[in-house]
N, C-alpha and C. Protein backbone atom coordinates (compact mmCIF):
# COMPACT_ATOMS: atom_id res chain seq x y z
N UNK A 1 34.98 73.04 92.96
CA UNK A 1 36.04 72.29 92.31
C UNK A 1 37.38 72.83 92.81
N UNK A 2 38.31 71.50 93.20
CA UNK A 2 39.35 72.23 93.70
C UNK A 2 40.45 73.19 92.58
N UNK A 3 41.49 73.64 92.74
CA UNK A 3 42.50 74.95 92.18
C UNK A 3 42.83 73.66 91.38
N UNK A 4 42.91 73.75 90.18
CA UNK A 4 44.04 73.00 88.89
C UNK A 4 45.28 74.16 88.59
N UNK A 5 45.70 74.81 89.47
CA UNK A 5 46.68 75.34 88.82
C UNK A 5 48.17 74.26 89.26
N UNK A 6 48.12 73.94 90.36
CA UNK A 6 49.20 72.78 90.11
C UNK A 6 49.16 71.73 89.95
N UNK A 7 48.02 70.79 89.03
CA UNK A 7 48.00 70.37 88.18
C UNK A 7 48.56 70.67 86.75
N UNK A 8 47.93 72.26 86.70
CA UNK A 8 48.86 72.34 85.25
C UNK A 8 49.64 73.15 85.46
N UNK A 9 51.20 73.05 86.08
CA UNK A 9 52.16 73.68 86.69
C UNK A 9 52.36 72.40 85.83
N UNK A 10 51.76 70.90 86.74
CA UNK A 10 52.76 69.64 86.76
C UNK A 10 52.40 69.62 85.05
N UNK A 11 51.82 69.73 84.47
CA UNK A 11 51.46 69.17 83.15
C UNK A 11 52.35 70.12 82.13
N UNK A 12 52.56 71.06 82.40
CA UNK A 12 53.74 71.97 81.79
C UNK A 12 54.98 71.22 81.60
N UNK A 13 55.35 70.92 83.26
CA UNK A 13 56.90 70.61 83.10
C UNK A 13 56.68 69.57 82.79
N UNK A 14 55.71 68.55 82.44
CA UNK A 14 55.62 67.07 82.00
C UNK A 14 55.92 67.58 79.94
N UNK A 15 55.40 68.14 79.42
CA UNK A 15 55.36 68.33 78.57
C UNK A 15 56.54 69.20 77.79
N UNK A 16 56.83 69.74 78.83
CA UNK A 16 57.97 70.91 78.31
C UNK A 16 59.34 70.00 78.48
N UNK A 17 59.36 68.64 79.18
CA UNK A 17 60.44 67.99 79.21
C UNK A 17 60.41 67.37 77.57
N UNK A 18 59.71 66.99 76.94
CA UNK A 18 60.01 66.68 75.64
C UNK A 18 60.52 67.64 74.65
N UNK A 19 61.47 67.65 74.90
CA UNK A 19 62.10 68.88 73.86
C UNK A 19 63.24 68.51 72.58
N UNK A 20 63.30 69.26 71.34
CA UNK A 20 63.50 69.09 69.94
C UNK A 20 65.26 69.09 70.04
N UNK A 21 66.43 69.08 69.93
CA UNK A 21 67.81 69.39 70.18
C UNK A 21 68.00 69.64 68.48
N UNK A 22 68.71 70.67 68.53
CA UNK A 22 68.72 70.96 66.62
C UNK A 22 70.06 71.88 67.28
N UNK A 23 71.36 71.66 66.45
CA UNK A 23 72.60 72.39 66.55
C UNK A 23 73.26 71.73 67.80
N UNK A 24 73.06 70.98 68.06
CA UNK A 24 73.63 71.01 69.87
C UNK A 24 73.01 72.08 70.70
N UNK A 25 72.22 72.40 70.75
CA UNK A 25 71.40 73.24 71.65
C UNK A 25 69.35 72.87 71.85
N UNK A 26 69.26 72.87 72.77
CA UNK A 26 67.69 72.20 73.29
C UNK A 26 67.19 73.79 72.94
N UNK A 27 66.10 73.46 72.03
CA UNK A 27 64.82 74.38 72.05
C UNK A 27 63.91 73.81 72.18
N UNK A 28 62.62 74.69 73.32
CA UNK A 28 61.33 74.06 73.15
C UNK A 28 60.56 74.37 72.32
N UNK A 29 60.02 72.89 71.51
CA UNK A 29 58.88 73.17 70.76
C UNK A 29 57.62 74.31 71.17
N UNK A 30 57.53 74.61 69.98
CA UNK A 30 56.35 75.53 69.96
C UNK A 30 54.95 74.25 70.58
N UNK A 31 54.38 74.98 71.59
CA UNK A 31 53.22 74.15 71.94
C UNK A 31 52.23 74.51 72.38
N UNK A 32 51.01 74.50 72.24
CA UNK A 32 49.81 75.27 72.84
C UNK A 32 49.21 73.83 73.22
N UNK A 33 48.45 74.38 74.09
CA UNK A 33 47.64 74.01 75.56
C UNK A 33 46.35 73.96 75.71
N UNK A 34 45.46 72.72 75.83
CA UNK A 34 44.00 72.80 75.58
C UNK A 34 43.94 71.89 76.49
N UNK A 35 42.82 72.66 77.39
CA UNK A 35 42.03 72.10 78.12
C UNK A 35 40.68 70.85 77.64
N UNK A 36 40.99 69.81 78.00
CA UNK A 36 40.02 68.92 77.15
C UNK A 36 39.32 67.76 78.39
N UNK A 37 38.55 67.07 77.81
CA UNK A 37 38.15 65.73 78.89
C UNK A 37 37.47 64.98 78.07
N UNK A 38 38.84 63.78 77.71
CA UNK A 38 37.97 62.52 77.47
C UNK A 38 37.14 61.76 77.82
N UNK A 39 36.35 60.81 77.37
CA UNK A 39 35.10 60.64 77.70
C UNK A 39 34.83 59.33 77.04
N UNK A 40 34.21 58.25 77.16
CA UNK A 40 33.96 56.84 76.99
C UNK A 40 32.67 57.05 78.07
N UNK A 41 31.66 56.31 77.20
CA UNK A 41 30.20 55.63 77.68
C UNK A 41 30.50 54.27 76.98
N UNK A 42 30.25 53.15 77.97
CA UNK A 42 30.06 51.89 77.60
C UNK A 42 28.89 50.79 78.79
N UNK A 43 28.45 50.23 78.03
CA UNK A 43 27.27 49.15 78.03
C UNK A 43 28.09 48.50 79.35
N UNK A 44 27.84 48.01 80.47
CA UNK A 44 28.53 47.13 81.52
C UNK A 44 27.83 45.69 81.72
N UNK A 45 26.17 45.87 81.57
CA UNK A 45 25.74 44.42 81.93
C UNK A 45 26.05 43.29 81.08
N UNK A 46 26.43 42.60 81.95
CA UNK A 46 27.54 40.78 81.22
C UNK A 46 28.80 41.26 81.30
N UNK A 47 29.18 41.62 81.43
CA UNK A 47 30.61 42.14 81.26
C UNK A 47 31.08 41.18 82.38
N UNK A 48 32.18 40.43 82.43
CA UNK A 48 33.30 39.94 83.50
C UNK A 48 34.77 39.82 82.63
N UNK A 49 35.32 39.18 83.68
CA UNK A 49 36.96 39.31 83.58
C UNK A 49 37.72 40.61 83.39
N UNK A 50 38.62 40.88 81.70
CA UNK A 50 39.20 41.38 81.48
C UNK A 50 38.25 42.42 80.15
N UNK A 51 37.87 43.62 80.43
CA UNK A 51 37.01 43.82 78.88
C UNK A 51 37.87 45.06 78.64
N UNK A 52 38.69 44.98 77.51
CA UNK A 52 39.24 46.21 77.00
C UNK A 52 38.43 46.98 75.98
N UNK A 53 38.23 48.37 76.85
CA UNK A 53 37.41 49.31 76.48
C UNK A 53 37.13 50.16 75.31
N UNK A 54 38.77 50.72 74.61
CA UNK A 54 39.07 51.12 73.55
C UNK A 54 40.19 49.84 72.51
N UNK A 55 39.76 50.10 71.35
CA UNK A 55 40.41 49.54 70.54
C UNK A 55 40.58 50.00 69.37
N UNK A 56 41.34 49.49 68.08
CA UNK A 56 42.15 49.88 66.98
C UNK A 56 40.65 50.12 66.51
N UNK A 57 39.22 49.67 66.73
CA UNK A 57 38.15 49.90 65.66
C UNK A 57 36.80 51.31 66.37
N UNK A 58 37.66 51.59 67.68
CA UNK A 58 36.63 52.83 68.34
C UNK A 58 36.65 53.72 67.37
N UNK A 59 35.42 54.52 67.29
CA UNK A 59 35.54 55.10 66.65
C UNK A 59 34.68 56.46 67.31
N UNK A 60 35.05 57.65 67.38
CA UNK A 60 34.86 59.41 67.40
C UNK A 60 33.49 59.33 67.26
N UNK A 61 32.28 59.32 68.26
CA UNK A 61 31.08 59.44 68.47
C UNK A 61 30.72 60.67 69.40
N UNK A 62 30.29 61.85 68.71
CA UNK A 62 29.77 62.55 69.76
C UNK A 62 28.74 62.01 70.26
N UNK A 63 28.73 62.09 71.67
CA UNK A 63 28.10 61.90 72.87
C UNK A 63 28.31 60.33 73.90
N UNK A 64 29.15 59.63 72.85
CA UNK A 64 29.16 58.37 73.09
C UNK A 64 30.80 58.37 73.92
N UNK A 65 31.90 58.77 72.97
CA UNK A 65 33.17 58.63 73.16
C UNK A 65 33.57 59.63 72.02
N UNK A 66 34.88 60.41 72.77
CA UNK A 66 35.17 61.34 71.71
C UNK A 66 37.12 60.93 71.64
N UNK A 67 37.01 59.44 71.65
CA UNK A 67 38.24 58.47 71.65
C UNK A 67 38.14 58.24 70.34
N UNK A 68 39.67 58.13 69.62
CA UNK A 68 39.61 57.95 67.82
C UNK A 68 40.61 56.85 67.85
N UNK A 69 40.12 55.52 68.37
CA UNK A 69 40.63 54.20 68.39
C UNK A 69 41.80 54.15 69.56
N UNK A 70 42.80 53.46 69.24
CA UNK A 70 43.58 53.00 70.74
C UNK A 70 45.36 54.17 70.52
N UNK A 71 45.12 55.12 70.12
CA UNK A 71 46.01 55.85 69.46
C UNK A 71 46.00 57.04 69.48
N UNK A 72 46.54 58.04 69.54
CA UNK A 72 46.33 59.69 69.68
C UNK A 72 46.76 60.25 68.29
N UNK A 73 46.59 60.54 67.82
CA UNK A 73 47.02 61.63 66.88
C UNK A 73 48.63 62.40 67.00
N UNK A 74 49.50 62.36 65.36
CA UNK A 74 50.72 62.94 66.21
C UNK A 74 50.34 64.48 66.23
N UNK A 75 51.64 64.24 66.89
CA UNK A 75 51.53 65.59 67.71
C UNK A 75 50.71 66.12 68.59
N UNK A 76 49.62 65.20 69.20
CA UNK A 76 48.76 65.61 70.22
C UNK A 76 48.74 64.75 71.30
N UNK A 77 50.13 64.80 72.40
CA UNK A 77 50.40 64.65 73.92
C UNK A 77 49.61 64.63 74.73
N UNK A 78 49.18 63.77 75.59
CA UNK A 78 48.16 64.51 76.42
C UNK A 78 48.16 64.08 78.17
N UNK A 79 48.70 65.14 78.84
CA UNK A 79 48.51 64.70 80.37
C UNK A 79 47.60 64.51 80.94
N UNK A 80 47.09 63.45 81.89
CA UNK A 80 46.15 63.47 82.91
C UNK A 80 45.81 63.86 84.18
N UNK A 81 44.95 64.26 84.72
CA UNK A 81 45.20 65.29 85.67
C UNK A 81 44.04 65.03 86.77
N UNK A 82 43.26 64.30 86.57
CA UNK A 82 41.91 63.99 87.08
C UNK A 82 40.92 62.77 85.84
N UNK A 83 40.18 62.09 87.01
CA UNK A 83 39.48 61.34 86.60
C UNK A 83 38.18 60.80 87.21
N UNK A 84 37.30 60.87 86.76
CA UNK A 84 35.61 60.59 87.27
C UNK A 84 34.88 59.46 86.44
N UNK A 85 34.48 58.90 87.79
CA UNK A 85 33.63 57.96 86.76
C UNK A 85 31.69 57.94 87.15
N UNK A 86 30.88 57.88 86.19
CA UNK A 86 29.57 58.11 86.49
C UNK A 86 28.65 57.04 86.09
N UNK A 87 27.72 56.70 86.74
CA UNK A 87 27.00 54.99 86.55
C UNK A 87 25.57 55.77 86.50
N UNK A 88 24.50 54.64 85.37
CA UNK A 88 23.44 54.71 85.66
C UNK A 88 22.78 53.88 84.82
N UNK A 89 21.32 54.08 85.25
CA UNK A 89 20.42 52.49 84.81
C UNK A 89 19.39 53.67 84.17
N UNK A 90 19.51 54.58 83.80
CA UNK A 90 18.25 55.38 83.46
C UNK A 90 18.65 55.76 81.81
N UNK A 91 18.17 55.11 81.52
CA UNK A 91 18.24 55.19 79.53
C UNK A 91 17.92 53.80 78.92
N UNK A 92 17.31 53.95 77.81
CA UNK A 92 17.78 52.20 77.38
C UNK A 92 19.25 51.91 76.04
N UNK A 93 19.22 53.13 75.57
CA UNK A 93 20.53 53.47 74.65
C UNK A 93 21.54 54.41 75.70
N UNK A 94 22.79 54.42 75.13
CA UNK A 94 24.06 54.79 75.56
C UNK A 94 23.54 56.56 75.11
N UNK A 95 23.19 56.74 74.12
CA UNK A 95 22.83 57.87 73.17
C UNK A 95 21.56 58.89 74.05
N UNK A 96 21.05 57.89 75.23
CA UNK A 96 19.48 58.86 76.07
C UNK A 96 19.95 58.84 77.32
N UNK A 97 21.16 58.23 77.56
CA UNK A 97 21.50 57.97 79.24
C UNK A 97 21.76 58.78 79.88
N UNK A 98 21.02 58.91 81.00
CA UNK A 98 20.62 60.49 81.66
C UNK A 98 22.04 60.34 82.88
N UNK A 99 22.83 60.88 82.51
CA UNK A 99 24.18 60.69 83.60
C UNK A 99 23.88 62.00 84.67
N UNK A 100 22.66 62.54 84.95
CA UNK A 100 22.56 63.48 85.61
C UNK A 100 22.21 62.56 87.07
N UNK A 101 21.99 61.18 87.29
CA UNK A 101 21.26 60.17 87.99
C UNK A 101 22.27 60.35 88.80
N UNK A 102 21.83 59.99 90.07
CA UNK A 102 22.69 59.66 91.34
C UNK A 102 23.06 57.89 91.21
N UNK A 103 22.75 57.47 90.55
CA UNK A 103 22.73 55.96 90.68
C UNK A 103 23.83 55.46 91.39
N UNK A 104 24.02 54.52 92.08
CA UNK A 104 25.20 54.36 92.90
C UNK A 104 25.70 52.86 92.12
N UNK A 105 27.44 52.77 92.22
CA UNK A 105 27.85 50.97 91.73
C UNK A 105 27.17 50.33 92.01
N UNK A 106 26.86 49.27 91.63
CA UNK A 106 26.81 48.13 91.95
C UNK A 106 28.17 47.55 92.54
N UNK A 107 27.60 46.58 93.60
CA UNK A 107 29.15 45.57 93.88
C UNK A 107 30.28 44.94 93.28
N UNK A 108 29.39 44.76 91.74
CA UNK A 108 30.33 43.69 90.63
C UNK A 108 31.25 45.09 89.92
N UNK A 109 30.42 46.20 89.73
CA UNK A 109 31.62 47.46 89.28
C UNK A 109 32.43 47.54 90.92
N UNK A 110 31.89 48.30 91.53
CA UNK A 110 32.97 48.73 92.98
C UNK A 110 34.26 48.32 92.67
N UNK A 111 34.20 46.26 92.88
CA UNK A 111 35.24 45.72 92.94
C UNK A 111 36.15 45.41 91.37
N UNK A 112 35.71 46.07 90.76
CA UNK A 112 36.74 45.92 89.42
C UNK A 112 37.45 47.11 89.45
N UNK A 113 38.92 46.93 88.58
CA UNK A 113 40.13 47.83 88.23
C UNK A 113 39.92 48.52 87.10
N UNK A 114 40.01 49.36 87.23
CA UNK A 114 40.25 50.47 85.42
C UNK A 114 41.92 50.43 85.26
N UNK A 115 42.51 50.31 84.35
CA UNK A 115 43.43 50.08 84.04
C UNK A 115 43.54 50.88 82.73
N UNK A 116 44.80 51.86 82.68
CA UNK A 116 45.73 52.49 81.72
C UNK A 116 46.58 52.06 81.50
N UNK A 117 47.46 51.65 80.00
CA UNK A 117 48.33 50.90 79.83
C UNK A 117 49.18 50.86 78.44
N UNK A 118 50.14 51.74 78.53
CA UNK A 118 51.01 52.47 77.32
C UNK A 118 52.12 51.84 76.83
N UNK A 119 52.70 51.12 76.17
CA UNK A 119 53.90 50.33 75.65
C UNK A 119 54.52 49.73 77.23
N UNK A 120 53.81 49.01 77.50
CA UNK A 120 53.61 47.99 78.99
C UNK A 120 54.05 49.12 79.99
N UNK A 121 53.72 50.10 79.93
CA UNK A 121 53.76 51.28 81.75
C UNK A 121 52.38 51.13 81.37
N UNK A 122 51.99 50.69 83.22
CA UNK A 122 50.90 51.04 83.69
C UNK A 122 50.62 52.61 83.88
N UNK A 123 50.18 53.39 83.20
CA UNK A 123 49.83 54.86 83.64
C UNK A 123 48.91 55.24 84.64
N UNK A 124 47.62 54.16 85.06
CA UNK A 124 46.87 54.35 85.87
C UNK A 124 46.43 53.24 86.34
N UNK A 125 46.01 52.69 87.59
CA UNK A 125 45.66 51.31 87.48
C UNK A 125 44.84 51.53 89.37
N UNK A 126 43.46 51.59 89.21
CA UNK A 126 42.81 52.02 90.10
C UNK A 126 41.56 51.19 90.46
N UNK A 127 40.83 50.71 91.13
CA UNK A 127 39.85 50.43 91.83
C UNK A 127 38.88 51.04 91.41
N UNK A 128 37.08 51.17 90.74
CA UNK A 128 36.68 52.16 90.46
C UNK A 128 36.04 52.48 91.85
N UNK A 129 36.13 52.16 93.17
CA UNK A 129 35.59 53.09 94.09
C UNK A 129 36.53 53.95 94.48
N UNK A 130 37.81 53.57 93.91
CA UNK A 130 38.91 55.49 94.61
C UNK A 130 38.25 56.25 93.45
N UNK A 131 37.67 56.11 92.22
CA UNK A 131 37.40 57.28 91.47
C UNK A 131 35.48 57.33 91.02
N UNK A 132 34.98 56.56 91.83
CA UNK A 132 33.43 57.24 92.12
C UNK A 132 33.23 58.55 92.36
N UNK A 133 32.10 58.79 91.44
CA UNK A 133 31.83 60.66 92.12
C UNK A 133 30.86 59.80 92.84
N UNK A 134 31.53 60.77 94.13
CA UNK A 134 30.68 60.58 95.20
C UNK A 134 29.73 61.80 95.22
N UNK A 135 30.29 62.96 94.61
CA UNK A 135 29.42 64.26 94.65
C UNK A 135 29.17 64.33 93.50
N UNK A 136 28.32 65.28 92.81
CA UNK A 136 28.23 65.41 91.54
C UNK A 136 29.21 66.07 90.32
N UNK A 137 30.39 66.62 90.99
CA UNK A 137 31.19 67.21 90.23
C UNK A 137 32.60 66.50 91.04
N UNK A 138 32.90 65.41 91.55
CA UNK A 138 33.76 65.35 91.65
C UNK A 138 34.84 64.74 91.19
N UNK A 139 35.99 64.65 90.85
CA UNK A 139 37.33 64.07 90.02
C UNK A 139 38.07 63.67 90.94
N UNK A 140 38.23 62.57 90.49
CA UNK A 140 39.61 61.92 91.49
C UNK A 140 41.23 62.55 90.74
N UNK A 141 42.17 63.25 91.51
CA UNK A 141 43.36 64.24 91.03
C UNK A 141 43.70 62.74 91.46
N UNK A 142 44.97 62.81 89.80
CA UNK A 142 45.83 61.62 89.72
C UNK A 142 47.52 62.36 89.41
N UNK A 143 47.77 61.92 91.09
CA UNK A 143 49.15 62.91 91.29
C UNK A 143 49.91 63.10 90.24
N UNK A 144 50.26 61.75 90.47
CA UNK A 144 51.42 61.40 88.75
C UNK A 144 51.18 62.62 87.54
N UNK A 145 50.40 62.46 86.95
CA UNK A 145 50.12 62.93 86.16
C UNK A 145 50.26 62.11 84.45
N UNK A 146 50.03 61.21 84.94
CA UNK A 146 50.73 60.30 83.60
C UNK A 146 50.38 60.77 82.30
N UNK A 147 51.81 60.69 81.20
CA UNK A 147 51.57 60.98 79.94
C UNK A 147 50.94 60.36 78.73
N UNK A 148 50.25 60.91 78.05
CA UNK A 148 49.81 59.39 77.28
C UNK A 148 50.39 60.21 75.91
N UNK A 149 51.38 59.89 75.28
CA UNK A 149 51.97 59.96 74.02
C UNK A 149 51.17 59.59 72.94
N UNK A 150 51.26 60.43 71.83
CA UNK A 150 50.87 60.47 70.64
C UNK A 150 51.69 59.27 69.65
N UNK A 151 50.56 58.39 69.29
CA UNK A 151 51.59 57.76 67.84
C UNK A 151 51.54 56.73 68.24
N UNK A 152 51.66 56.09 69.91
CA UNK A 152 51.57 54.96 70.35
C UNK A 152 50.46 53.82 71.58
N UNK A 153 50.19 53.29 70.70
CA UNK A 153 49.00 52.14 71.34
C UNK A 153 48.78 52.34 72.69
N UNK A 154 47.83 52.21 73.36
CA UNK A 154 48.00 51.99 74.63
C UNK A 154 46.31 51.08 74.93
N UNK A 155 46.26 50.92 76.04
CA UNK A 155 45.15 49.36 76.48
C UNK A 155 44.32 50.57 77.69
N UNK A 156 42.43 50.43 77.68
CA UNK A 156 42.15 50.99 78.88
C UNK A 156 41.05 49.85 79.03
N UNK A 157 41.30 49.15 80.27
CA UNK A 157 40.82 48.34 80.56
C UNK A 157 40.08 48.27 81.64
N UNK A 158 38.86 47.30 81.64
CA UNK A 158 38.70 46.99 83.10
C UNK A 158 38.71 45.77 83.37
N UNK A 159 38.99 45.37 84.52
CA UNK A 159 38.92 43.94 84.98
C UNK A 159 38.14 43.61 86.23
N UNK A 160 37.52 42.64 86.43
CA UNK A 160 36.59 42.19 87.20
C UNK A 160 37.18 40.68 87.84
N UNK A 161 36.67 40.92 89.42
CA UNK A 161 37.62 39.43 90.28
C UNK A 161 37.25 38.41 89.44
N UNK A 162 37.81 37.62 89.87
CA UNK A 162 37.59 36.52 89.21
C UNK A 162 36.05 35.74 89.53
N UNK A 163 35.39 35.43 88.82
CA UNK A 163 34.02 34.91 88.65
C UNK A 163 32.76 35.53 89.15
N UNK A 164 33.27 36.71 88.91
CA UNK A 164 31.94 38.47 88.85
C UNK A 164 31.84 38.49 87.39
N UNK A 165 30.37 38.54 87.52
CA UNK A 165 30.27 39.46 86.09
C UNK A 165 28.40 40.45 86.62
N UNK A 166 28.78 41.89 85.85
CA UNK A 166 27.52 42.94 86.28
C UNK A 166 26.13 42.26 85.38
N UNK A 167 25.10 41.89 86.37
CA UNK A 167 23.85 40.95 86.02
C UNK A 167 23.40 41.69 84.65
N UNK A 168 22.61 41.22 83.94
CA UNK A 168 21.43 41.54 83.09
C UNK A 168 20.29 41.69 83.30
N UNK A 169 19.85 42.42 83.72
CA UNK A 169 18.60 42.68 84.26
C UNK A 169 17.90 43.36 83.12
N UNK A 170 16.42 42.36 82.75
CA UNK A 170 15.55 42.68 82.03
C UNK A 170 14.93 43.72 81.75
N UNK A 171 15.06 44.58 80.20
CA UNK A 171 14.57 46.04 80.77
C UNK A 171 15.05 46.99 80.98
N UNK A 172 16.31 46.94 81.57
CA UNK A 172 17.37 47.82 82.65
C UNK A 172 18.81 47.90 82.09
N UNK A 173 18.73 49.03 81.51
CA UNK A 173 20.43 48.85 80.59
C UNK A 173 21.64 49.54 82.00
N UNK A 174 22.33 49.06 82.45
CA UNK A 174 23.36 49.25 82.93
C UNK A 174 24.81 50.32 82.34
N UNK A 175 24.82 51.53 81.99
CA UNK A 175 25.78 52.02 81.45
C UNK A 175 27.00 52.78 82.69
N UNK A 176 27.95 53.05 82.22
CA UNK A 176 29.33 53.94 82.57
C UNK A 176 30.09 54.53 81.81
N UNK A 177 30.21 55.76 82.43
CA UNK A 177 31.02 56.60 81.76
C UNK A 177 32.19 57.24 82.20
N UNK A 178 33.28 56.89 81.92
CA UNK A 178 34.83 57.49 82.16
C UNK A 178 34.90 58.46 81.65
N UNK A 179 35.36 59.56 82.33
CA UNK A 179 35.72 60.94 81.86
C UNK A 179 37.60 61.24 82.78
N UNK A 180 38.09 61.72 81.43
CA UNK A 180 39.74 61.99 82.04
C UNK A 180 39.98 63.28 81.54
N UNK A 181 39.77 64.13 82.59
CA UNK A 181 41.02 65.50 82.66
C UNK A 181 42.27 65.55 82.37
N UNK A 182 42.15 66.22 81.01
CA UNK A 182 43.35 66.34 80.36
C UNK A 182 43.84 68.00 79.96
N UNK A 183 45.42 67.53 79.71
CA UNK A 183 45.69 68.64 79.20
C UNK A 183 46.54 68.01 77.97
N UNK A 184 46.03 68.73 77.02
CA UNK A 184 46.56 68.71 75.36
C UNK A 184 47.37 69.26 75.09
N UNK A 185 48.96 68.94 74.28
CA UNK A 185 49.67 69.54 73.85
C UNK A 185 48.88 69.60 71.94
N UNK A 186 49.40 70.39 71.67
CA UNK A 186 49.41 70.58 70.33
C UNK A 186 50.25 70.58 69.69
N UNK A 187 50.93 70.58 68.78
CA UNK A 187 52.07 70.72 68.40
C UNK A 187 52.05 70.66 66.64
């Protein structure tokens, strides 16, 4: 795995730019720092167009998604720093899906967008073959580093060309799982 230290160099000064002004003078909030990685498993076969992934009714499932609807918690900031995505046909629940599988996209995922999307800034908006693990541990580093603020809505979507949708195949549950390297402010 490559060095995250300037990753979280960049995630510092991303975070340390939000600062409190009390007297006419800038102090930085008190803030501690957690290493975390969100995580979404979702169902893909039938899926076409536009399917937004998280919403106001997700709800905090270990093993499933450890996302608590379309919203962060205040006071908990969180930079991105990397992102992986992992496919497989080996489970018939989301809850047995063996993500240890090499399984490779399908064509109808390849060509769809994952999309991040915060009070209309696009924060991320990618192709899922720039962020296939191609190896088993690997993360696609997302320079930017985009912030995703506490308190306010944001959209993670995917979209599919126009008149794709990933088959149903009898038998054969189709799942994916987004995982995002983060760094947590606390506050």
């Amino acid at each position: 795995m490559e060095n995250r230290n300037s990753q979280l160099q960049r995630a510092i000064k991303v975070l340390g730019a939000r600062q409190r002004q009390t007297n006419h003078t800038v102090r930085p909030q008190a803030t501690k720092l957690v290493d975390k990685t969100f995580y979404l498993n979702v169902k893909v076969d039938g899926m076409s167009g536009i399917n937004q992934l998280v919403d106001a009714n997700t709800k905090k499932i270990v093993g499933i998604t450890n996302f608590d609807g379309n919203q962060l918690n205040s006071g908990r900031d969180v930079v991105i720093d990397a992102i992986r995505i992992q496919f497989t046909t080996k489970g018939m629940k989301m809850e047995s899906a063996d993500w240890q599988s090499r399984d490779v996209l399908p064509a109808e995922l390849q060509n769809a967008d994952l999309r991040l999307i915060q009070t209309n800034d696009m924060l991320i908006d990618l192709p899922l073959t720039d962020i296939q693990n191609f190896k088993f541990d690997d993360y696609r580093p997302i320079a930017t580093t985009p912030l995703l603020r506490a308190k306010e809505e944001f959209k993670l979507e995917l979209e599919f060309p126009k008149g794709v949708n990933v088959p149903i195949k009898e038998g054969v549950s189709m799942f994916l799982r987004l995982e995002f390297r983060v760094t947590e402010a606390k506050k």
